[in-house]
PDB file of N, CA and C in Angstrom:
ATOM      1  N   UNK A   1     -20.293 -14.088   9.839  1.00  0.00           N
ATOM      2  CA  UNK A   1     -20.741 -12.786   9.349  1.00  0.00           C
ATOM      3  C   UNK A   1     -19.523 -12.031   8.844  1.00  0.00           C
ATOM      4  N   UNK A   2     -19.212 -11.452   7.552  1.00  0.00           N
ATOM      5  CA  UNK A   2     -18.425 -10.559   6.971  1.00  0.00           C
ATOM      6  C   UNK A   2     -18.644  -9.262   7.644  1.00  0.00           C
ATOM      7  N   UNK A   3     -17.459  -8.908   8.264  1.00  0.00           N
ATOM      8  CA  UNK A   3     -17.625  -7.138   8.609  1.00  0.00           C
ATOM      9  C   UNK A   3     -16.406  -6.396   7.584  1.00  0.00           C
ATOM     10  N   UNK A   4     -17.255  -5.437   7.094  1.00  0.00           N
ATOM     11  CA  UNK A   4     -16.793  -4.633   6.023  1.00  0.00           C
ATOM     12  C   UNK A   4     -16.230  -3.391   6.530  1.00  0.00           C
ATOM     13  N   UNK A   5     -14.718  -2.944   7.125  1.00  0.00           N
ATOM     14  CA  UNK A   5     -14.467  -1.582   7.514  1.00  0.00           C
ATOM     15  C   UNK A   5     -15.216  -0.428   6.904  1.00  0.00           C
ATOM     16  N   UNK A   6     -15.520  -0.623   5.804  1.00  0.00           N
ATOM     17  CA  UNK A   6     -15.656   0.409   4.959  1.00  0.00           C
ATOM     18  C   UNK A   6     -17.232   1.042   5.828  1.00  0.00           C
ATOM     19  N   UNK A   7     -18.055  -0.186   5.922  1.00  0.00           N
ATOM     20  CA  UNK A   7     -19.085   0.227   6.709  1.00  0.00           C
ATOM     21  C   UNK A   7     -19.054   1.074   8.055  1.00  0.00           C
ATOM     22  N   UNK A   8     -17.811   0.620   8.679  1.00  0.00           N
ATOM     23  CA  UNK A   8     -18.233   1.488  10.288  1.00  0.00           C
ATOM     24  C   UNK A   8     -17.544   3.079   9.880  1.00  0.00           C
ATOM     25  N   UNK A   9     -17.838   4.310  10.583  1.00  0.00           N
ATOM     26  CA  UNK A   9     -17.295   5.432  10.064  1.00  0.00           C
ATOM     27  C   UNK A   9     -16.147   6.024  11.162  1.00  0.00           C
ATOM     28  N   UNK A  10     -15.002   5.424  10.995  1.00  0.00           N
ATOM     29  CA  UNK A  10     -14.187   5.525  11.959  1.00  0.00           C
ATOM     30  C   UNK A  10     -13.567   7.213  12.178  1.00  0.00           C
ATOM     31  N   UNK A  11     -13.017   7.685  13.638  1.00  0.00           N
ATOM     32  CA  UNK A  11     -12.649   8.633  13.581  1.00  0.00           C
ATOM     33  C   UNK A  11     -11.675   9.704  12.926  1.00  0.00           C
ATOM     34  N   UNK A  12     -11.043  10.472  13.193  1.00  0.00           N
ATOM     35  CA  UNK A  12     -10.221  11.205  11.992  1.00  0.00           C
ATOM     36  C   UNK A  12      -8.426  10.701  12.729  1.00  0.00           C
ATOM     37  N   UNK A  13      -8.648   9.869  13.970  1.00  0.00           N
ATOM     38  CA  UNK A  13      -7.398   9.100  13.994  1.00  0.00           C
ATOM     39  C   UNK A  13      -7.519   8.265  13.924  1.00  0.00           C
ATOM     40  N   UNK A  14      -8.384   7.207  13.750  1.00  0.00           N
ATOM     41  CA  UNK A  14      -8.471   6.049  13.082  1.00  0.00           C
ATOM     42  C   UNK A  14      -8.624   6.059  12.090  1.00  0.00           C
ATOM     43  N   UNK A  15      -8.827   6.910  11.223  1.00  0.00           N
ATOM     44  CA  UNK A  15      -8.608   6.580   9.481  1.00  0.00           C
ATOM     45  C   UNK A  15      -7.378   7.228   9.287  1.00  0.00           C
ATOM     46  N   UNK A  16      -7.182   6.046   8.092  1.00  0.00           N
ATOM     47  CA  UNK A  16      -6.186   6.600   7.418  1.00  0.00           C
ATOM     48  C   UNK A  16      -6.153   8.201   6.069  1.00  0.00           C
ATOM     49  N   UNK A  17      -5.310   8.787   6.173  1.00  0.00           N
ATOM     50  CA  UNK A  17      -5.074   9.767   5.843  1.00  0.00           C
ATOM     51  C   UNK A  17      -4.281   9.859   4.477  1.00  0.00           C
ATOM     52  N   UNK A  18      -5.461  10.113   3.160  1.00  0.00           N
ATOM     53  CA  UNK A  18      -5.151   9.898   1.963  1.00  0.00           C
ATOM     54  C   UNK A  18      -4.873  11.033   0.731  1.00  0.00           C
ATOM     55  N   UNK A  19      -4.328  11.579  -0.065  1.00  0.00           N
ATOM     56  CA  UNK A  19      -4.462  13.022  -0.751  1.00  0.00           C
ATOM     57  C   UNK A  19      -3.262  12.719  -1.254  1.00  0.00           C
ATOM     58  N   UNK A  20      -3.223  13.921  -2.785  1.00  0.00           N
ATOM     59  CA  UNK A  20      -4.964  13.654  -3.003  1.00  0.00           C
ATOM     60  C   UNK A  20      -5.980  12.274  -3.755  1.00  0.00           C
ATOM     61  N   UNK A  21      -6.710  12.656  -3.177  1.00  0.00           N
ATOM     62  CA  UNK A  21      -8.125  10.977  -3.753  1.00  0.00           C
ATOM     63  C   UNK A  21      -9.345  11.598  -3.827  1.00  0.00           C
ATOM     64  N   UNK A  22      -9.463  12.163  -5.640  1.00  0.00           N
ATOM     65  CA  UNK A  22      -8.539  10.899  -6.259  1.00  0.00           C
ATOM     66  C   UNK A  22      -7.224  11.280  -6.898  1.00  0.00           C
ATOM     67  N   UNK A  23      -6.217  10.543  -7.136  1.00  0.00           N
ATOM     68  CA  UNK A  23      -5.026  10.511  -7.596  1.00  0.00           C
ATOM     69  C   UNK A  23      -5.004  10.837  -9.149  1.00  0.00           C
ATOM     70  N   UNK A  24      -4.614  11.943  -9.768  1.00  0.00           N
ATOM     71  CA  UNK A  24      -4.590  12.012 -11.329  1.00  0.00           C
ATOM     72  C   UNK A  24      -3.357  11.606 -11.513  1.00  0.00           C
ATOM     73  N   UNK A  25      -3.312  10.585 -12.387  1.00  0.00           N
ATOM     74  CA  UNK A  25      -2.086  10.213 -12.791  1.00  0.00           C
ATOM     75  C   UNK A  25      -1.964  10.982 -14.550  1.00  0.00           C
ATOM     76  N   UNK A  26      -0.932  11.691 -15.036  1.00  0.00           N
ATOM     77  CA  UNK A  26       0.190  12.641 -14.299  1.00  0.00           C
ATOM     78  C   UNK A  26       0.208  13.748 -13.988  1.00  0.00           C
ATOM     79  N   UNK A  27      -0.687  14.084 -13.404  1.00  0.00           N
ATOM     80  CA  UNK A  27      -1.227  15.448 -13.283  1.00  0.00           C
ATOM     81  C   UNK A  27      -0.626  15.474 -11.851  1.00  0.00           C
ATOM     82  N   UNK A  28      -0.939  14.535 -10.951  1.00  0.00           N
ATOM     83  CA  UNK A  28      -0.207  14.215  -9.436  1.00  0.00           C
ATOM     84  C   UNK A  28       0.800  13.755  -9.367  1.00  0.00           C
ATOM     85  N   UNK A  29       2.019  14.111  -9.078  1.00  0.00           N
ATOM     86  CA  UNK A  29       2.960  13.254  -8.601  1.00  0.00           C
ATOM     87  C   UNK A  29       3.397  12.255  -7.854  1.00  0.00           C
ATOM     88  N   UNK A  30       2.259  12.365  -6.767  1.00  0.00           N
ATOM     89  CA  UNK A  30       2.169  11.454  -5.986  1.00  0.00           C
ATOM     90  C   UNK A  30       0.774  11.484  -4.847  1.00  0.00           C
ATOM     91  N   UNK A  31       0.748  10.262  -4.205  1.00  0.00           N
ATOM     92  CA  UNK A  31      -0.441  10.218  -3.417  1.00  0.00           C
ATOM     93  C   UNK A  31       0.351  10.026  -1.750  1.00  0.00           C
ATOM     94  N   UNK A  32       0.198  11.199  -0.878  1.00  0.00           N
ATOM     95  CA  UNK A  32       0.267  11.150   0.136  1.00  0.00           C
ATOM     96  C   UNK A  32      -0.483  10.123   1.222  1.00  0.00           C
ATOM     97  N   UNK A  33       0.370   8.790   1.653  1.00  0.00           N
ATOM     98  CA  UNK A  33      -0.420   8.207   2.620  1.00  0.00           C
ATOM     99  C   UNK A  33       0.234   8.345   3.792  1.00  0.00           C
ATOM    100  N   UNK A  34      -0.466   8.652   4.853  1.00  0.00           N
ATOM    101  CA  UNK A  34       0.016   8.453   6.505  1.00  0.00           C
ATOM    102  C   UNK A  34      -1.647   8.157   7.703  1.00  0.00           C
ATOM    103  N   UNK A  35      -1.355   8.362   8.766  1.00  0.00           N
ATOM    104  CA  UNK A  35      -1.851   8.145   9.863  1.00  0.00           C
ATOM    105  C   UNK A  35      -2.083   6.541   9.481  1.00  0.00           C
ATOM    106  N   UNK A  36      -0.829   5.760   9.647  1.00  0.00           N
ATOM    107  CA  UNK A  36      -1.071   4.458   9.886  1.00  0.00           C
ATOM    108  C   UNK A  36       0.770   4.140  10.861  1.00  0.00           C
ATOM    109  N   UNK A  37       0.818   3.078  11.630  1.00  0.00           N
ATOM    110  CA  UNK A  37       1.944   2.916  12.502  1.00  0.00           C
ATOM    111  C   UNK A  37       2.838   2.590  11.931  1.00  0.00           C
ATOM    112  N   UNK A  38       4.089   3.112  12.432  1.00  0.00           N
ATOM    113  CA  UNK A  38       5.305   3.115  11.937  1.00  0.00           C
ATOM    114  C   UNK A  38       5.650   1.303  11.575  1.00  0.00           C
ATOM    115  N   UNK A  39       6.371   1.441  10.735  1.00  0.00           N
ATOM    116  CA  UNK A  39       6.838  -0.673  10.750  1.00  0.00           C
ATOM    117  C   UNK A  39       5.622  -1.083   9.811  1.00  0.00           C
ATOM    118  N   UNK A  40       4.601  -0.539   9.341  1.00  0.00           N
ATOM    119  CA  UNK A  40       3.198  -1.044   9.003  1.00  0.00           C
ATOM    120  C   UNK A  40       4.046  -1.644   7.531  1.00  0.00           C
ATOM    121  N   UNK A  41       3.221  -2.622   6.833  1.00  0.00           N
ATOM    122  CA  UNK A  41       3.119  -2.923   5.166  1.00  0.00           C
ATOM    123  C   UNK A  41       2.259  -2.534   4.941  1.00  0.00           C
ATOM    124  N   UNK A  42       2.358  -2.093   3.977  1.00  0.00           N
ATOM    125  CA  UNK A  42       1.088  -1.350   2.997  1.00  0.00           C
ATOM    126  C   UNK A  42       0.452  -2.428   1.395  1.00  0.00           C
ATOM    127  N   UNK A  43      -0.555  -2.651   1.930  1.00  0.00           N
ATOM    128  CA  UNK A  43      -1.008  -3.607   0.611  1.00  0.00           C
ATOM    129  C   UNK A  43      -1.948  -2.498  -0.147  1.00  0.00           C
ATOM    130  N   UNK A  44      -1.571  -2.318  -1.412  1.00  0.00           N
ATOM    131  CA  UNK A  44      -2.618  -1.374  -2.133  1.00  0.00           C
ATOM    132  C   UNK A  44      -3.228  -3.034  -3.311  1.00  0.00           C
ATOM    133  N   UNK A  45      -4.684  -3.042  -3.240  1.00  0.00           N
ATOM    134  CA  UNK A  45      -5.148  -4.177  -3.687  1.00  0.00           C
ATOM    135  C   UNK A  45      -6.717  -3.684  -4.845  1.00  0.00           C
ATOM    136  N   UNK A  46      -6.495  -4.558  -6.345  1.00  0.00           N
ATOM    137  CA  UNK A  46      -7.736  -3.948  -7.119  1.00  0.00           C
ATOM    138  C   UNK A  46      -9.357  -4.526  -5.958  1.00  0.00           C
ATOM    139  N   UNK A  47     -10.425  -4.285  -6.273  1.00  0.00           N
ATOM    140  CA  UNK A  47     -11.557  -4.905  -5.777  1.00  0.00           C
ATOM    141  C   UNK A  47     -11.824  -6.243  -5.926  1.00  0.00           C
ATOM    142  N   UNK A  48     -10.910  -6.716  -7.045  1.00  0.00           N
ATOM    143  CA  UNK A  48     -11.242  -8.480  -6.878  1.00  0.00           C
ATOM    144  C   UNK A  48     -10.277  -8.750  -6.123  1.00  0.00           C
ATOM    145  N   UNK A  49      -9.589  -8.272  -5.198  1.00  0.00           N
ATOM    146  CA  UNK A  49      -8.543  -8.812  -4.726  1.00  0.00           C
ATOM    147  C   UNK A  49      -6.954  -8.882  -4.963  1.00  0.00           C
ATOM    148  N   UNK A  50      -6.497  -8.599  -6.265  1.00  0.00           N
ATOM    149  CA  UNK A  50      -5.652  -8.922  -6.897  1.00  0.00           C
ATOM    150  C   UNK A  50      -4.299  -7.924  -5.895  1.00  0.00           C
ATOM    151  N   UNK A  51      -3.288  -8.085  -5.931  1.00  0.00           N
ATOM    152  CA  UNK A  51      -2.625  -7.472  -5.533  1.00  0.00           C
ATOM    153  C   UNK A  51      -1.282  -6.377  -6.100  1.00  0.00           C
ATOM    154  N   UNK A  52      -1.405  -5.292  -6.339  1.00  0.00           N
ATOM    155  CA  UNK A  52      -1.006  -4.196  -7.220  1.00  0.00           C
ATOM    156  C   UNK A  52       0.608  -4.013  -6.424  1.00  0.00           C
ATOM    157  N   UNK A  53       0.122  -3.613  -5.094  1.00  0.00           N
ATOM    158  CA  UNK A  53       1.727  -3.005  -4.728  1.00  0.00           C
ATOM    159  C   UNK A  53       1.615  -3.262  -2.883  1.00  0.00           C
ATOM    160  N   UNK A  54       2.832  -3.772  -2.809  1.00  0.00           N
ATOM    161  CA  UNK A  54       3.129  -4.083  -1.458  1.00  0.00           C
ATOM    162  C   UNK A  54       4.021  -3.129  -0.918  1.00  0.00           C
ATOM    163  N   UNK A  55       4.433  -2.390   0.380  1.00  0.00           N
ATOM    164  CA  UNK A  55       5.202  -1.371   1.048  1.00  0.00           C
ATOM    165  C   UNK A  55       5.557  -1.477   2.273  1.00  0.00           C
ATOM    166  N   UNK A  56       6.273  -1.989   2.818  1.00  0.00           N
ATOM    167  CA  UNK A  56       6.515  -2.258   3.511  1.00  0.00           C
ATOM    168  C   UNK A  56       7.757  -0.825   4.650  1.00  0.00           C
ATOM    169  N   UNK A  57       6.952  -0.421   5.347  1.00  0.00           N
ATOM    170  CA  UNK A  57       7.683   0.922   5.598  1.00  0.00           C
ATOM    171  C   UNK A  57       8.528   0.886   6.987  1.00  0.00           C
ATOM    172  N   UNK A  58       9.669   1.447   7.438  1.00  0.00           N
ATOM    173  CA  UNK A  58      10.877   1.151   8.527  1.00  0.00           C
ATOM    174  C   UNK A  58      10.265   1.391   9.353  1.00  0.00           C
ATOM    175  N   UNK A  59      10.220   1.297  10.853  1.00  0.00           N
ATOM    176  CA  UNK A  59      10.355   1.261  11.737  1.00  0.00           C
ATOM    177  C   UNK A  59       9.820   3.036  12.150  1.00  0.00           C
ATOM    178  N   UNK A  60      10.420   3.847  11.854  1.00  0.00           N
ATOM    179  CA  UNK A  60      10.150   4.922  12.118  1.00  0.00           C
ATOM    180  C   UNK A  60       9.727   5.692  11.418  1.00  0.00           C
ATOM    181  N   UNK A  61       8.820   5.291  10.244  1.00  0.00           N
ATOM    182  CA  UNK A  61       8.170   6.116   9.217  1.00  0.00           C
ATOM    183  C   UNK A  61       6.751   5.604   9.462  1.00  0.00           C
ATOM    184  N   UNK A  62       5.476   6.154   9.220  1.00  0.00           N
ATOM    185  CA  UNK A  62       4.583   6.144   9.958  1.00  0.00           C
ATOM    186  C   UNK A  62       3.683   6.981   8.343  1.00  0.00           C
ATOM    187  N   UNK A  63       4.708   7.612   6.896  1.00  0.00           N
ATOM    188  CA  UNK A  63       3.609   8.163   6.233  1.00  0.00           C
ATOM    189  C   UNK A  63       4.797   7.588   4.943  1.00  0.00           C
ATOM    190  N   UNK A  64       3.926   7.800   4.046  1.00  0.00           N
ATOM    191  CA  UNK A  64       4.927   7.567   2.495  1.00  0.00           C
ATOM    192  C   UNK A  64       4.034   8.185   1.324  1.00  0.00           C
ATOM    193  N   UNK A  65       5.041   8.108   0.753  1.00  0.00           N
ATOM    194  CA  UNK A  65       4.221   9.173  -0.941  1.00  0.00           C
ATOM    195  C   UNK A  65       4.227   7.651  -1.913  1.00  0.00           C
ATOM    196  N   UNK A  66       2.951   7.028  -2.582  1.00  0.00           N
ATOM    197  CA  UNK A  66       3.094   5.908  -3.367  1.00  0.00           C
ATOM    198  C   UNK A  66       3.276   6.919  -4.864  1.00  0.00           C
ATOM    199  N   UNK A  67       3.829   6.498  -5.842  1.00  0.00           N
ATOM    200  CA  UNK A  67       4.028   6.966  -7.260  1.00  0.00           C
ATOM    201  C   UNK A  67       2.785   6.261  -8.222  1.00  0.00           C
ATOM    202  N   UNK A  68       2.420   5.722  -7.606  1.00  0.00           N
ATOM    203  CA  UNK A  68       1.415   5.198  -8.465  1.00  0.00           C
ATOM    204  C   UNK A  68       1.955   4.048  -9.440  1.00  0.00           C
ATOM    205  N   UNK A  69       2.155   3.688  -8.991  1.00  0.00           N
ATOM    206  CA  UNK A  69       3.177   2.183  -9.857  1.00  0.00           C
ATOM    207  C   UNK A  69       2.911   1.000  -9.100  1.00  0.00           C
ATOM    208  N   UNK A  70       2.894  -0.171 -10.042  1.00  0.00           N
ATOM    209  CA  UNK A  70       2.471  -1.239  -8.886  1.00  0.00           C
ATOM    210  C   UNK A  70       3.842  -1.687  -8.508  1.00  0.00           C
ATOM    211  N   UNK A  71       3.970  -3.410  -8.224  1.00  0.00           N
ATOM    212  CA  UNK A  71       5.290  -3.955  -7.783  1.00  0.00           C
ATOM    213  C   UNK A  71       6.069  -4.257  -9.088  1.00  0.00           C
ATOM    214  N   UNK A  72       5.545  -3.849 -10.608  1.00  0.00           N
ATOM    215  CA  UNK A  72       6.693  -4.009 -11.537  1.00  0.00           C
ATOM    216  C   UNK A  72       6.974  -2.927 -12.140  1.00  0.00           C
ATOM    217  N   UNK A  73       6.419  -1.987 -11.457  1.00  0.00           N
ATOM    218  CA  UNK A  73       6.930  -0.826 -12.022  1.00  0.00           C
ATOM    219  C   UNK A  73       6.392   0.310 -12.987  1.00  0.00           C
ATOM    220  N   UNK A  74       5.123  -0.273 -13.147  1.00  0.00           N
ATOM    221  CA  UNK A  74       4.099   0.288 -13.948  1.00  0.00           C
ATOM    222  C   UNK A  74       2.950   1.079 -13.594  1.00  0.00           C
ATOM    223  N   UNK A  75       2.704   1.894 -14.311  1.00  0.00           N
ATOM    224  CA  UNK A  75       1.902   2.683 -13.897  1.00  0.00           C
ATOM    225  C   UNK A  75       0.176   2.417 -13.886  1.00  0.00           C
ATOM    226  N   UNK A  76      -0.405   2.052 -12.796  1.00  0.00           N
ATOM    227  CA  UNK A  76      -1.863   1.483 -12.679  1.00  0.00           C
ATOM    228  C   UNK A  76      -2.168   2.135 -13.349  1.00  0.00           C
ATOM    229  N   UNK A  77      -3.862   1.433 -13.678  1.00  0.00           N
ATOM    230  CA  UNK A  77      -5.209   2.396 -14.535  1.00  0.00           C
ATOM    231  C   UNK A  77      -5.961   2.744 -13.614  1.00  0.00           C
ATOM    232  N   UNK A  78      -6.747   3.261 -14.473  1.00  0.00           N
ATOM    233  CA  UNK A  78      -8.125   4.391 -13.648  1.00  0.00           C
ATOM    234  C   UNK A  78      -8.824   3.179 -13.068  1.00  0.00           C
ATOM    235  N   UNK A  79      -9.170   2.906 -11.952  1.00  0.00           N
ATOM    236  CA  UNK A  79     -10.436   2.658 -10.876  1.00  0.00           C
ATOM    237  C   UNK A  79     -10.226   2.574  -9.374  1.00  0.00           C
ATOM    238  N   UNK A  80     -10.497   2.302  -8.738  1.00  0.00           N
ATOM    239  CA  UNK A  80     -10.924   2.440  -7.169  1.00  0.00           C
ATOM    240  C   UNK A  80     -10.294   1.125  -6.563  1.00  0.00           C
ATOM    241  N   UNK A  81      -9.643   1.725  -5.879  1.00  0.00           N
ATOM    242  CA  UNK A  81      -8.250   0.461  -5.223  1.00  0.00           C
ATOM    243  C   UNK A  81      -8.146   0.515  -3.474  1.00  0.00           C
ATOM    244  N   UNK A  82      -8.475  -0.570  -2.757  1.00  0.00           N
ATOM    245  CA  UNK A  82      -8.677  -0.599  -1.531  1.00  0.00           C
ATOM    246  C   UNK A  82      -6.733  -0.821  -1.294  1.00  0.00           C
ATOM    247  N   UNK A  83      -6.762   0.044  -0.168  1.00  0.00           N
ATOM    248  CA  UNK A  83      -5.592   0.053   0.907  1.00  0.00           C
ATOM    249  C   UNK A  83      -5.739  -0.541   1.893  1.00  0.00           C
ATOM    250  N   UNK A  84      -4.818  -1.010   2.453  1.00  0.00           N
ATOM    251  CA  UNK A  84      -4.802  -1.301   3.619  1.00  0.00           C
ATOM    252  C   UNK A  84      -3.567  -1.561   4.189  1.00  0.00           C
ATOM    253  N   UNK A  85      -3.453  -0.967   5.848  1.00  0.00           N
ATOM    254  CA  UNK A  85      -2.181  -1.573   6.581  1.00  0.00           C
ATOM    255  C   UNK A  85      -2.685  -2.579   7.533  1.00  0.00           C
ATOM    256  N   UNK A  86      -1.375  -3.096   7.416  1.00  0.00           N
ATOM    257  CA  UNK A  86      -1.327  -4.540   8.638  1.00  0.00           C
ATOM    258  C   UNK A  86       0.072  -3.597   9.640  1.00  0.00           C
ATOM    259  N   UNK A  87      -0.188  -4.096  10.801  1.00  0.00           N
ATOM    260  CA  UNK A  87       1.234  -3.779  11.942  1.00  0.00           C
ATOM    261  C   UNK A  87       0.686  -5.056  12.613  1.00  0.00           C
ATOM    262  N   UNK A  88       1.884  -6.256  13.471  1.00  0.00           N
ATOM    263  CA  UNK A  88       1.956  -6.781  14.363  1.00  0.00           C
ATOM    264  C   UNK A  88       0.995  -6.798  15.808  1.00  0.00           C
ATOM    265  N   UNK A  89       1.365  -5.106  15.848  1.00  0.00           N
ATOM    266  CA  UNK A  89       0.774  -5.018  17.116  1.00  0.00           C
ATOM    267  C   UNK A  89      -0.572  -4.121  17.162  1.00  0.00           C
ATOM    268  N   UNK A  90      -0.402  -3.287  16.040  1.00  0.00           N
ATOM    269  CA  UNK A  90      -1.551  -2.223  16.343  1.00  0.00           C
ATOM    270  C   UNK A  90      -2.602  -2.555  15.524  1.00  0.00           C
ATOM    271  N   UNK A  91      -3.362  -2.172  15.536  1.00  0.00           N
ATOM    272  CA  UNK A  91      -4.907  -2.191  14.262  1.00  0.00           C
ATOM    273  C   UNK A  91      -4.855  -2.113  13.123  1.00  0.00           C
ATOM    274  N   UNK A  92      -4.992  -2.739  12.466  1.00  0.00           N
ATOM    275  CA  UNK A  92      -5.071  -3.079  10.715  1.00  0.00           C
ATOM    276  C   UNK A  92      -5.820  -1.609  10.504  1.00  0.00           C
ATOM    277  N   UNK A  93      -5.943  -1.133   9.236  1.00  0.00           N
ATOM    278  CA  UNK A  93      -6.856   0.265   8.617  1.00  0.00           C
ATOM    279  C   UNK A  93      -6.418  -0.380   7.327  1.00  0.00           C
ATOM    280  N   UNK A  94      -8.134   0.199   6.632  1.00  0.00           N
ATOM    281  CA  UNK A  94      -8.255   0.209   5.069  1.00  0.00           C
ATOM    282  C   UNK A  94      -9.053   1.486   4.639  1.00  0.00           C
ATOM    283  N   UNK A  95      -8.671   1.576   3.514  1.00  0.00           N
ATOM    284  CA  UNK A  95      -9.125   2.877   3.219  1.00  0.00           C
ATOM    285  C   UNK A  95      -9.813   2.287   1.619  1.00  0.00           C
ATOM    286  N   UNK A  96     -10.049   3.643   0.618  1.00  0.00           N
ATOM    287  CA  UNK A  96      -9.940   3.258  -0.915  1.00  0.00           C
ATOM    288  C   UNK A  96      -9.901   4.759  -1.340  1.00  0.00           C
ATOM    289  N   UNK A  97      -9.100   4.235  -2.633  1.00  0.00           N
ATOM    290  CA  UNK A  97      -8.215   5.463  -3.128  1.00  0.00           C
ATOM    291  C   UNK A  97      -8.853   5.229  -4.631  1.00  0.00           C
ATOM    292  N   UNK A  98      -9.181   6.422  -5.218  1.00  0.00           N
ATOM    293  CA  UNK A  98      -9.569   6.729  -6.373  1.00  0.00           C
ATOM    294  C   UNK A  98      -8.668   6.810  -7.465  1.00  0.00           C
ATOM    295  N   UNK A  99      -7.821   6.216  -8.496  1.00  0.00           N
ATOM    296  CA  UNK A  99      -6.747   6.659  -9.017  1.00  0.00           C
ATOM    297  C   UNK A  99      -7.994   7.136 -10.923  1.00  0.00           C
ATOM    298  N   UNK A 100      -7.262   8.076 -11.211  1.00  0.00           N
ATOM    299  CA  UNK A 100      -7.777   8.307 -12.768  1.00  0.00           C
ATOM    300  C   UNK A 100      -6.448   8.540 -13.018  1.00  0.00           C
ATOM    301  N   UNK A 101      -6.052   7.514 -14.389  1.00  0.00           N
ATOM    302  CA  UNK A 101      -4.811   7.774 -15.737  1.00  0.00           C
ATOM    303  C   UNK A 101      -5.294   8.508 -16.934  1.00  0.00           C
ATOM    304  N   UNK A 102      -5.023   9.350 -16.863  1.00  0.00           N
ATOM    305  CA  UNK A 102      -5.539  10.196 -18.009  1.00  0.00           C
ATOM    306  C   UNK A 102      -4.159   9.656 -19.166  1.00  0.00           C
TER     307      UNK A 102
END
């Protein structure tokens, strides 16, 4: 059986914490992500899967501002992009983030 996070409606510390979403690209400078554990990678991924931008954050950072750029440096297009962190020890979280490129 596939379980879909997106389905269960987790609490306001178990989700992750996104803004703004959706993201105007350049109207926003940036997209505030946190409430995920310090040390986490951050996979920002399109809906088929594909993989846009990886983040991998220190030890004692726990939030980060993405620019909206994938891993070459470019600036994504407009649609709906699932997040997600992985940590070792603590609970995976996914979210989805709205980006529009005007």
């Amino acid at each position: 059986i596939l379980h879909i996070p997106f389905a269960d409606n987790p609490s306001k510390k178990e989700s992750l914490y996104i803004s703004p979403n959706p993201f105007i690209i350049p109207e926003d400078e940036g997209v505030m992500i946190k409430n995920f554990p310090a040390g986490s990678t951050i996979k920002i991924i399109t809906i088929s899967g594909f993989l846009i931008k990886e983040i991998k954050t220190p030890s004692d950072q726990s939030q980060i501002i993405w620019d909206g750029k994938d891993n070459k440096g470019n600036l994504v297009g407009t649609a709906i992009y699932l997040l997600g962190t992985h940590h070792p020890i603590e609970h995976n979280k996914m979210a989805k983030i709205a980006v529009i490129r005007k």
